[in-house]
N, C-alpha and C. Protein backbone atom coordinates (compact mmCIF):
# COMPACT_ATOMS: atom_id res chain seq x y z
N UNK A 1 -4.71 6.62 20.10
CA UNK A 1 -3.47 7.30 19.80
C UNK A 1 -3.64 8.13 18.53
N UNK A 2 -3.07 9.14 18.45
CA UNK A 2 -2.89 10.41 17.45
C UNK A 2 -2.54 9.61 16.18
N UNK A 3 -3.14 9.87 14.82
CA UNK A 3 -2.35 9.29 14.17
C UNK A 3 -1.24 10.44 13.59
N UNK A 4 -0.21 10.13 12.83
CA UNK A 4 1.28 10.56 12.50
C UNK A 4 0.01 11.34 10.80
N UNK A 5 0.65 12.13 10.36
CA UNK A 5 0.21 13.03 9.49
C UNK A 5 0.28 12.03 7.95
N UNK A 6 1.59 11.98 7.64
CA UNK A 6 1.99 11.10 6.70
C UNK A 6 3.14 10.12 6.59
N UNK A 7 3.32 9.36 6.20
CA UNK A 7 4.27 8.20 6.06
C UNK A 7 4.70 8.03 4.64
N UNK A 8 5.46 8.21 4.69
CA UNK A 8 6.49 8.12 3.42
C UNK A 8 7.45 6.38 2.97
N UNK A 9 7.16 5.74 2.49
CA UNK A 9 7.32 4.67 2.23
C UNK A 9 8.23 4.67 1.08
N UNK A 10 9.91 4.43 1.37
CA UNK A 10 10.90 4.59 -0.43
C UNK A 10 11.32 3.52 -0.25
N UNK A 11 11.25 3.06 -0.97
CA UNK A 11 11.62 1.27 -1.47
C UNK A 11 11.52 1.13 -3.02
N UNK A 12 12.14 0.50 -3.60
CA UNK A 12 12.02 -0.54 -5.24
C UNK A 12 11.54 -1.59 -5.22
N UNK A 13 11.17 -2.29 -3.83
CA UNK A 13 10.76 -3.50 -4.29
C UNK A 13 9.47 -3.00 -3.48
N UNK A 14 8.51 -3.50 -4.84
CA UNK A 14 6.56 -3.36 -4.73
C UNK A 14 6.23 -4.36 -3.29
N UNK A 15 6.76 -5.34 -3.23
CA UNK A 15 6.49 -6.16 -2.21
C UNK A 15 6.68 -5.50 -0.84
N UNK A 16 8.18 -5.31 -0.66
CA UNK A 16 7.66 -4.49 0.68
C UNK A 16 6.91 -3.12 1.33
N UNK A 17 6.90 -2.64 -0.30
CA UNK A 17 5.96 -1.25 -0.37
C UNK A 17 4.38 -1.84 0.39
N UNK A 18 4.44 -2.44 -0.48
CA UNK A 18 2.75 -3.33 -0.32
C UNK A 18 2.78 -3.95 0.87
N UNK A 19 3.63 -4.97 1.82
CA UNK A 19 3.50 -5.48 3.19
C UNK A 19 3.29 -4.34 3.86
N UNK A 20 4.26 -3.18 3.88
CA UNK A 20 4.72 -2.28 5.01
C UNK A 20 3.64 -1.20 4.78
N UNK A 21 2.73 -1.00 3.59
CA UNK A 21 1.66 -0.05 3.95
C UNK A 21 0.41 -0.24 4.32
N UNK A 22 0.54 -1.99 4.04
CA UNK A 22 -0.49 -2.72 4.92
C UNK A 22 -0.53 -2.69 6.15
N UNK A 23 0.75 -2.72 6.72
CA UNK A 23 0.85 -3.32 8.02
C UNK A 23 0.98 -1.45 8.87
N UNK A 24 1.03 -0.25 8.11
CA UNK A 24 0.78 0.90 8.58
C UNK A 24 -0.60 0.77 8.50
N UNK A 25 -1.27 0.59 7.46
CA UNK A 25 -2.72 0.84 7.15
C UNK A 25 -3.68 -0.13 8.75
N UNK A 26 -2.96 -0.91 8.62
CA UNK A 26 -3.61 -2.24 9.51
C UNK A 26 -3.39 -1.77 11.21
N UNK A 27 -2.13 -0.97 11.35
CA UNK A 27 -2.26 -0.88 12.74
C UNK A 27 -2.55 0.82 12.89
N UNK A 28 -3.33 1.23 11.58
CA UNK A 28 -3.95 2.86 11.85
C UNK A 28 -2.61 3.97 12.34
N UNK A 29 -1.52 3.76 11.83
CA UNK A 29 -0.45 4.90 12.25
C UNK A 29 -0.45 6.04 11.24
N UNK A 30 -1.39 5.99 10.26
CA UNK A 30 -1.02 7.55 9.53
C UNK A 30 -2.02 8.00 9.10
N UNK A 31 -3.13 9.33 8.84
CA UNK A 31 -3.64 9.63 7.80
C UNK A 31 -3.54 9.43 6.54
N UNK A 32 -2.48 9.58 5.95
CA UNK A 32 -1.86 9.26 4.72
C UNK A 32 -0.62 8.52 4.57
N UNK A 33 -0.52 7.28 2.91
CA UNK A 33 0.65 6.86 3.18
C UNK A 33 1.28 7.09 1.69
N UNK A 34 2.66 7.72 1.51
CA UNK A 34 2.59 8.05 0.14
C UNK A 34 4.06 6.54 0.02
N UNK A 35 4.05 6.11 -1.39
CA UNK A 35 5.29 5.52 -1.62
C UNK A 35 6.31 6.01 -2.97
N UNK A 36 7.79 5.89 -2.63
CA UNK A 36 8.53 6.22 -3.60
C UNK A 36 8.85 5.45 -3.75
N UNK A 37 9.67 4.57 -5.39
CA UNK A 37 10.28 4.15 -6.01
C UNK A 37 11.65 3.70 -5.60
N UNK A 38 12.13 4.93 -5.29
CA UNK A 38 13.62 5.50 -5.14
C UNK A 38 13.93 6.95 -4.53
N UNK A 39 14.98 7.26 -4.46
CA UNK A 39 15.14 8.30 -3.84
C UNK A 39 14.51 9.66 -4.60
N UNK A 40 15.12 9.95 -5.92
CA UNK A 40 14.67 10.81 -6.46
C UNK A 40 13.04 11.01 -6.55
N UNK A 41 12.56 9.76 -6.53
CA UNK A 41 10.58 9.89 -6.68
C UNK A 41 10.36 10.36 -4.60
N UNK A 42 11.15 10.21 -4.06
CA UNK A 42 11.04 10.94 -2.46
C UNK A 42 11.32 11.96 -2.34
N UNK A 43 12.32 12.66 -3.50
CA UNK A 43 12.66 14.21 -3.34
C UNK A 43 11.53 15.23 -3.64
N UNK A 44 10.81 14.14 -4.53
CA UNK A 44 9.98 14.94 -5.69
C UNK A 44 8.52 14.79 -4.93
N UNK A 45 8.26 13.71 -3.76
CA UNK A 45 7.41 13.91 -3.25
C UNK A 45 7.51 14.88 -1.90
N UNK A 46 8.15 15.15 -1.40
CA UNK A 46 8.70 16.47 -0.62
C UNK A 46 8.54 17.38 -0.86
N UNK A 47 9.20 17.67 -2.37
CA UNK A 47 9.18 19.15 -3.11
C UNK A 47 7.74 19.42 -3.55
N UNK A 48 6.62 18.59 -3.59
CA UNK A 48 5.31 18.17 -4.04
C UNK A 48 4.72 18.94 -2.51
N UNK A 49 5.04 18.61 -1.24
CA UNK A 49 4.57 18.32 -0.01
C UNK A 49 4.79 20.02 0.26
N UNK A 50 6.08 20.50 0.17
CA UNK A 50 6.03 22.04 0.59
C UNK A 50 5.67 23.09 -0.25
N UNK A 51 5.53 22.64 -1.64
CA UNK A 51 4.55 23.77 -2.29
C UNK A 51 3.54 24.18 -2.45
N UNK A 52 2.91 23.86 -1.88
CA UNK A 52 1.53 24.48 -1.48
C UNK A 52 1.32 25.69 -0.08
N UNK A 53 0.00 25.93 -0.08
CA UNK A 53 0.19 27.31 0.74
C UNK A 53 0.22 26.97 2.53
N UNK A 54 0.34 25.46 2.59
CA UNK A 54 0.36 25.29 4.03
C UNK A 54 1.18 24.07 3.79
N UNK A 55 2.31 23.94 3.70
CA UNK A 55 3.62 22.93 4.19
C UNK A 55 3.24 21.63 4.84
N UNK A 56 2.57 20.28 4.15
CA UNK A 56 2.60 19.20 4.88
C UNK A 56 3.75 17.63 4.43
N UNK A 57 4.50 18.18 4.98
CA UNK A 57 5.60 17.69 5.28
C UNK A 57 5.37 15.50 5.64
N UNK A 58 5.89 14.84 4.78
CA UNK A 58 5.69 13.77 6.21
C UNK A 58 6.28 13.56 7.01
N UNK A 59 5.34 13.01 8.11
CA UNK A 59 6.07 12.99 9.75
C UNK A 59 7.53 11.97 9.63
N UNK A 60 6.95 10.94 8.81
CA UNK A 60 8.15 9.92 9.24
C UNK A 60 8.62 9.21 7.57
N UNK A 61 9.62 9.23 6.86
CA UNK A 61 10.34 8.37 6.20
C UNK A 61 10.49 6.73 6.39
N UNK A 62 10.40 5.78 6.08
CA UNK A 62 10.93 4.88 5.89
C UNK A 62 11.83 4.38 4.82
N UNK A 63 12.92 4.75 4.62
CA UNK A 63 14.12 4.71 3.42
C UNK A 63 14.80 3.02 3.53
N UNK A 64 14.34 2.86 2.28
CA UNK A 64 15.85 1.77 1.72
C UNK A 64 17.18 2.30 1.82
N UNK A 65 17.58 1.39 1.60
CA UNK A 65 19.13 1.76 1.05
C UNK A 65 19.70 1.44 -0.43
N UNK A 66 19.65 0.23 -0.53
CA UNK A 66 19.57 -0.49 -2.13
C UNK A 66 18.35 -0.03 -3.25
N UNK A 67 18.64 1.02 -3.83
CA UNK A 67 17.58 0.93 -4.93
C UNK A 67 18.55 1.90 -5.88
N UNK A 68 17.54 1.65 -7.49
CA UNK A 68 18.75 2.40 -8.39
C UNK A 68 18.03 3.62 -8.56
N UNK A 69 18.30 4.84 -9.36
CA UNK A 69 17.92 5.84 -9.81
C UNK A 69 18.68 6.99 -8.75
N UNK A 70 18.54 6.52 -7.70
CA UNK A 70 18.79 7.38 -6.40
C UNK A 70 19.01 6.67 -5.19
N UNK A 71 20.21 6.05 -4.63
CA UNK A 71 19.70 5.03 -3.65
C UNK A 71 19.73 5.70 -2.26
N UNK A 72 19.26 5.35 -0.69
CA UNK A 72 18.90 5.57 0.27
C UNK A 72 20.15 6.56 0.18
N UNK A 73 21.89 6.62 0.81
CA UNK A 73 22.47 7.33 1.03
C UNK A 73 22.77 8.53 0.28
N UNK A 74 22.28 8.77 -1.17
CA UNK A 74 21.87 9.69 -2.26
C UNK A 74 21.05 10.80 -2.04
N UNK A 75 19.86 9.58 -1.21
CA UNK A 75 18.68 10.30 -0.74
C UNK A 75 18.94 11.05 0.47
N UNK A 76 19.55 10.99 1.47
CA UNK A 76 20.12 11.32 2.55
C UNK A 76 20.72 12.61 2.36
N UNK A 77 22.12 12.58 1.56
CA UNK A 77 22.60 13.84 1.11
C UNK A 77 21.91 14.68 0.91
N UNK A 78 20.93 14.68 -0.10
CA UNK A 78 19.94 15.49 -0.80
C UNK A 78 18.89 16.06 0.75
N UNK A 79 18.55 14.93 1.11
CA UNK A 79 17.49 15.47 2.14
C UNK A 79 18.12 16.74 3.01
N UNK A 80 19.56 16.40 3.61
CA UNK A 80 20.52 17.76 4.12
C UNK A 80 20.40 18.81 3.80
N UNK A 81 20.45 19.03 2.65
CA UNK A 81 20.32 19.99 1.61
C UNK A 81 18.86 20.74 2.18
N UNK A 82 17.75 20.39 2.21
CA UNK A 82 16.70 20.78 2.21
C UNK A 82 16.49 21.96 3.28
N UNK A 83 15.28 22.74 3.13
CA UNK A 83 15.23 23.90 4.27
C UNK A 83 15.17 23.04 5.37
N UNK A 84 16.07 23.91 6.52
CA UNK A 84 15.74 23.36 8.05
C UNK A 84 14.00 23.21 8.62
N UNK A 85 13.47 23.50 8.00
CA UNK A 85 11.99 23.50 8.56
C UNK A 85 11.32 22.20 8.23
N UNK A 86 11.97 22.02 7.11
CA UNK A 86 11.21 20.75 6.06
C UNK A 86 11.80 19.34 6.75
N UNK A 87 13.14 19.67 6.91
CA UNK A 87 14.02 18.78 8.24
C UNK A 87 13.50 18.20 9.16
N UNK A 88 13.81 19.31 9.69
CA UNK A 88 13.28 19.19 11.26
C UNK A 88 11.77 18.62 11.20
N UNK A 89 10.95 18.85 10.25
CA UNK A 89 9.83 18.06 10.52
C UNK A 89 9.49 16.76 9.88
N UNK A 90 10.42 16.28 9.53
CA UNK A 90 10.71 14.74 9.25
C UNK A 90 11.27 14.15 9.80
N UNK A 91 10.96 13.00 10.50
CA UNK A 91 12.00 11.69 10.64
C UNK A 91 12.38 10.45 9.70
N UNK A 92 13.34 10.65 9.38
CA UNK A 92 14.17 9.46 8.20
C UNK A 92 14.29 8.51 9.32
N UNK A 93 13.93 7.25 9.19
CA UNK A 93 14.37 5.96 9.70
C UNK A 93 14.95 5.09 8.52
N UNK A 94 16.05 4.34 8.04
CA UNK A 94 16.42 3.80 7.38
C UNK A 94 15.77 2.00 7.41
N UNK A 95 15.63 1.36 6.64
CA UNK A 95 14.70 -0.08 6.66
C UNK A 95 16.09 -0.67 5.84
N UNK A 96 16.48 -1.55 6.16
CA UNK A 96 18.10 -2.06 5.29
C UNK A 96 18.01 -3.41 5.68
N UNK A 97 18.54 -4.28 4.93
CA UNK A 97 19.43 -5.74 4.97
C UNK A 97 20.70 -5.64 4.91
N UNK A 98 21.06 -4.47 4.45
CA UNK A 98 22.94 -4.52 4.32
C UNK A 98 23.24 -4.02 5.85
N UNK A 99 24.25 -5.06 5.58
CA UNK A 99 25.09 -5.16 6.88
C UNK A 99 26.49 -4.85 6.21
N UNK A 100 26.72 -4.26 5.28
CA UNK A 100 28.06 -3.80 5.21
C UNK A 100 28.46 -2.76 5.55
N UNK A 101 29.99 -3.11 6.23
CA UNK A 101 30.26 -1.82 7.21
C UNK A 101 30.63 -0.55 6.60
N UNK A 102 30.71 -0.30 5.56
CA UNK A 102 30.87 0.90 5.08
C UNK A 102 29.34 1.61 4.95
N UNK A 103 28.22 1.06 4.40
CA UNK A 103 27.16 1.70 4.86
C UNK A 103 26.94 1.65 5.88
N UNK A 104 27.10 1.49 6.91
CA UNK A 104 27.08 1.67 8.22
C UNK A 104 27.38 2.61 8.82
N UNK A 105 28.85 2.94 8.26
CA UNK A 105 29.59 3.94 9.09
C UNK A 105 29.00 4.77 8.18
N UNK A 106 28.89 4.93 7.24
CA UNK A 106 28.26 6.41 5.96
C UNK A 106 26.84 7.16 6.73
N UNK A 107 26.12 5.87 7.02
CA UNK A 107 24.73 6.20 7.61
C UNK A 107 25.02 6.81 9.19
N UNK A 108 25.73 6.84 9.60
CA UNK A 108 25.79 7.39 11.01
C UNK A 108 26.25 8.90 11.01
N UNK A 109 26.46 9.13 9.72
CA UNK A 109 27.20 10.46 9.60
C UNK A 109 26.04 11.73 8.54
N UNK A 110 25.32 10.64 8.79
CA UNK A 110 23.49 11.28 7.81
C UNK A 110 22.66 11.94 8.64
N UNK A 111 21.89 12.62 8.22
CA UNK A 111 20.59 12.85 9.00
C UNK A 111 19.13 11.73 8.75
N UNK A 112 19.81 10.21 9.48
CA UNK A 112 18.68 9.22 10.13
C UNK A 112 18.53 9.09 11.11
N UNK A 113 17.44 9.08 12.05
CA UNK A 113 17.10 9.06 12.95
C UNK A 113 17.14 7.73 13.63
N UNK A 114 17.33 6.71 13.03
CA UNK A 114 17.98 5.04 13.10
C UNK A 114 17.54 4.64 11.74
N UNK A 115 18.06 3.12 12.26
CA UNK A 115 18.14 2.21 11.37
C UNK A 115 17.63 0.78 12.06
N UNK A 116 16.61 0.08 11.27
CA UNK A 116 15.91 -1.10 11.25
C UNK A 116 16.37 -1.80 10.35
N UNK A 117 16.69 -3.45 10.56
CA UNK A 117 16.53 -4.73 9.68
C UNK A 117 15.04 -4.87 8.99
N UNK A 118 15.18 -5.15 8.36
CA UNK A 118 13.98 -5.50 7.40
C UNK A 118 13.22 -6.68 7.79
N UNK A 119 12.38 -7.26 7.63
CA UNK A 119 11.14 -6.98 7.44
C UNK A 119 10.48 -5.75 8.61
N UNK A 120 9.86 -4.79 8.55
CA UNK A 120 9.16 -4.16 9.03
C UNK A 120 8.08 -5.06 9.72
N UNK A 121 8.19 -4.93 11.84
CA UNK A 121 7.43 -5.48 12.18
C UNK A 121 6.16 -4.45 12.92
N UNK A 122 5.67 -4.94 13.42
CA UNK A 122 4.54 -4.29 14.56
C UNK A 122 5.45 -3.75 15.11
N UNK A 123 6.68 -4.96 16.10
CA UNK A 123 6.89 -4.69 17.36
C UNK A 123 8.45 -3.27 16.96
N UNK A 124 8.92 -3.84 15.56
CA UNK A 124 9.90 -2.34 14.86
C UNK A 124 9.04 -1.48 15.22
N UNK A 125 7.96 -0.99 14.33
CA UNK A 125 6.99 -0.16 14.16
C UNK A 125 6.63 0.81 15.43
N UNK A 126 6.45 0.02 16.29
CA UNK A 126 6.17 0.37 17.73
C UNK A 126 7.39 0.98 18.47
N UNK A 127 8.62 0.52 18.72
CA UNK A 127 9.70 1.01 18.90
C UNK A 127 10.34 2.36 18.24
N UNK A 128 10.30 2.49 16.88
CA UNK A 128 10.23 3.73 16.35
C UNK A 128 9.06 5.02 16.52
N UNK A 129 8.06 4.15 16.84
CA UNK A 129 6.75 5.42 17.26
C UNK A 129 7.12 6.03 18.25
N UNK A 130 7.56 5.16 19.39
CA UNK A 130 8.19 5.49 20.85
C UNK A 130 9.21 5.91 21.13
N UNK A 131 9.89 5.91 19.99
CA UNK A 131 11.43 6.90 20.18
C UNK A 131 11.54 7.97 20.21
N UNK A 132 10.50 7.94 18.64
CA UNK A 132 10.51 9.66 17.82
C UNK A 132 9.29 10.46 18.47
N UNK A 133 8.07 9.52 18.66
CA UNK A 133 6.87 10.30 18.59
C UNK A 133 6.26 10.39 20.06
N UNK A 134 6.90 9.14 21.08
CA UNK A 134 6.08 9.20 22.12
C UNK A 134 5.12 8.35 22.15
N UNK A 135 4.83 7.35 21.32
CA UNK A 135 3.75 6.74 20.77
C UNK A 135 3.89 5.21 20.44
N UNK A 136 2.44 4.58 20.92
CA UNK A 136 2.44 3.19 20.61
C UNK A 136 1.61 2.55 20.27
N UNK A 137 1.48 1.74 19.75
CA UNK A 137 0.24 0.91 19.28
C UNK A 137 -0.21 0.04 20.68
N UNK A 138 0.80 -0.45 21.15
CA UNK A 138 0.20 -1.93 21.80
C UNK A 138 -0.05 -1.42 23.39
């Protein structure tokens, strides 16, 4: 299978940065895997990604929701904002534990492409490849 260009990993907590780029690294889904902090260190790796003289964009987001500086629905807004090209060639998937219904309903009105419970599995992993990309590991 093709691998995905880049993977974008925004989270605050190092731990699931570190499981979830293992467990990309481990089942070979990206050339590259970059991680943000927070939202704002994801804007800045974007704005990093299209300035150069050939636009490499990453294929797929994995966004928190809970983090400070900038949190997931912050990040969301902002991403709107961005050129349609830079858009369109990303998929935001949201990675969350909150189950509160106001982020819920906020996130449906975003540009995410879904939303996953946390821990990030294979069989998540696989389901999102096959939604967005056509694609599977197993």
């Amino acid at each position: 299978m093709p691998k995905l260009s880049s993977v974008l990993l925004v989270d605050d907590d190092p731990t699931s940065n570190f499981l979830n780029e293992r467990l990309l690294k481990r089942l070979d889904t990206a050339e590259h895997i970059l991680v943000a902090a927070n939202g704002q260190e994801a804007l800045a790796e974007l704005h990093r990604a299209s300035s150069g003289p050939q636009p490499s964009y990453p294929a797929l987001i994995l966004l928190d929701i809970q983090m400070p500086i900038m949190n997931g629905i912050e990040f969301l807004h902002a991403f709107q904002l961005l050129p349609p090209a830079q858009r369109h060639a990303t998929t935001v998937v949201v990675l969350t534990t909150s189950m509160d219904a106001r982020d819920l309903t906020h996130l449906d009105q975003l540009p995410a492409a879904g939303r996953i419970n946390k821990p990030l599995t294979p069989e998540k992993l696989d389901a999102v490849l096959q939604m967005h990309y056509q694609r599977q590991h197993c």
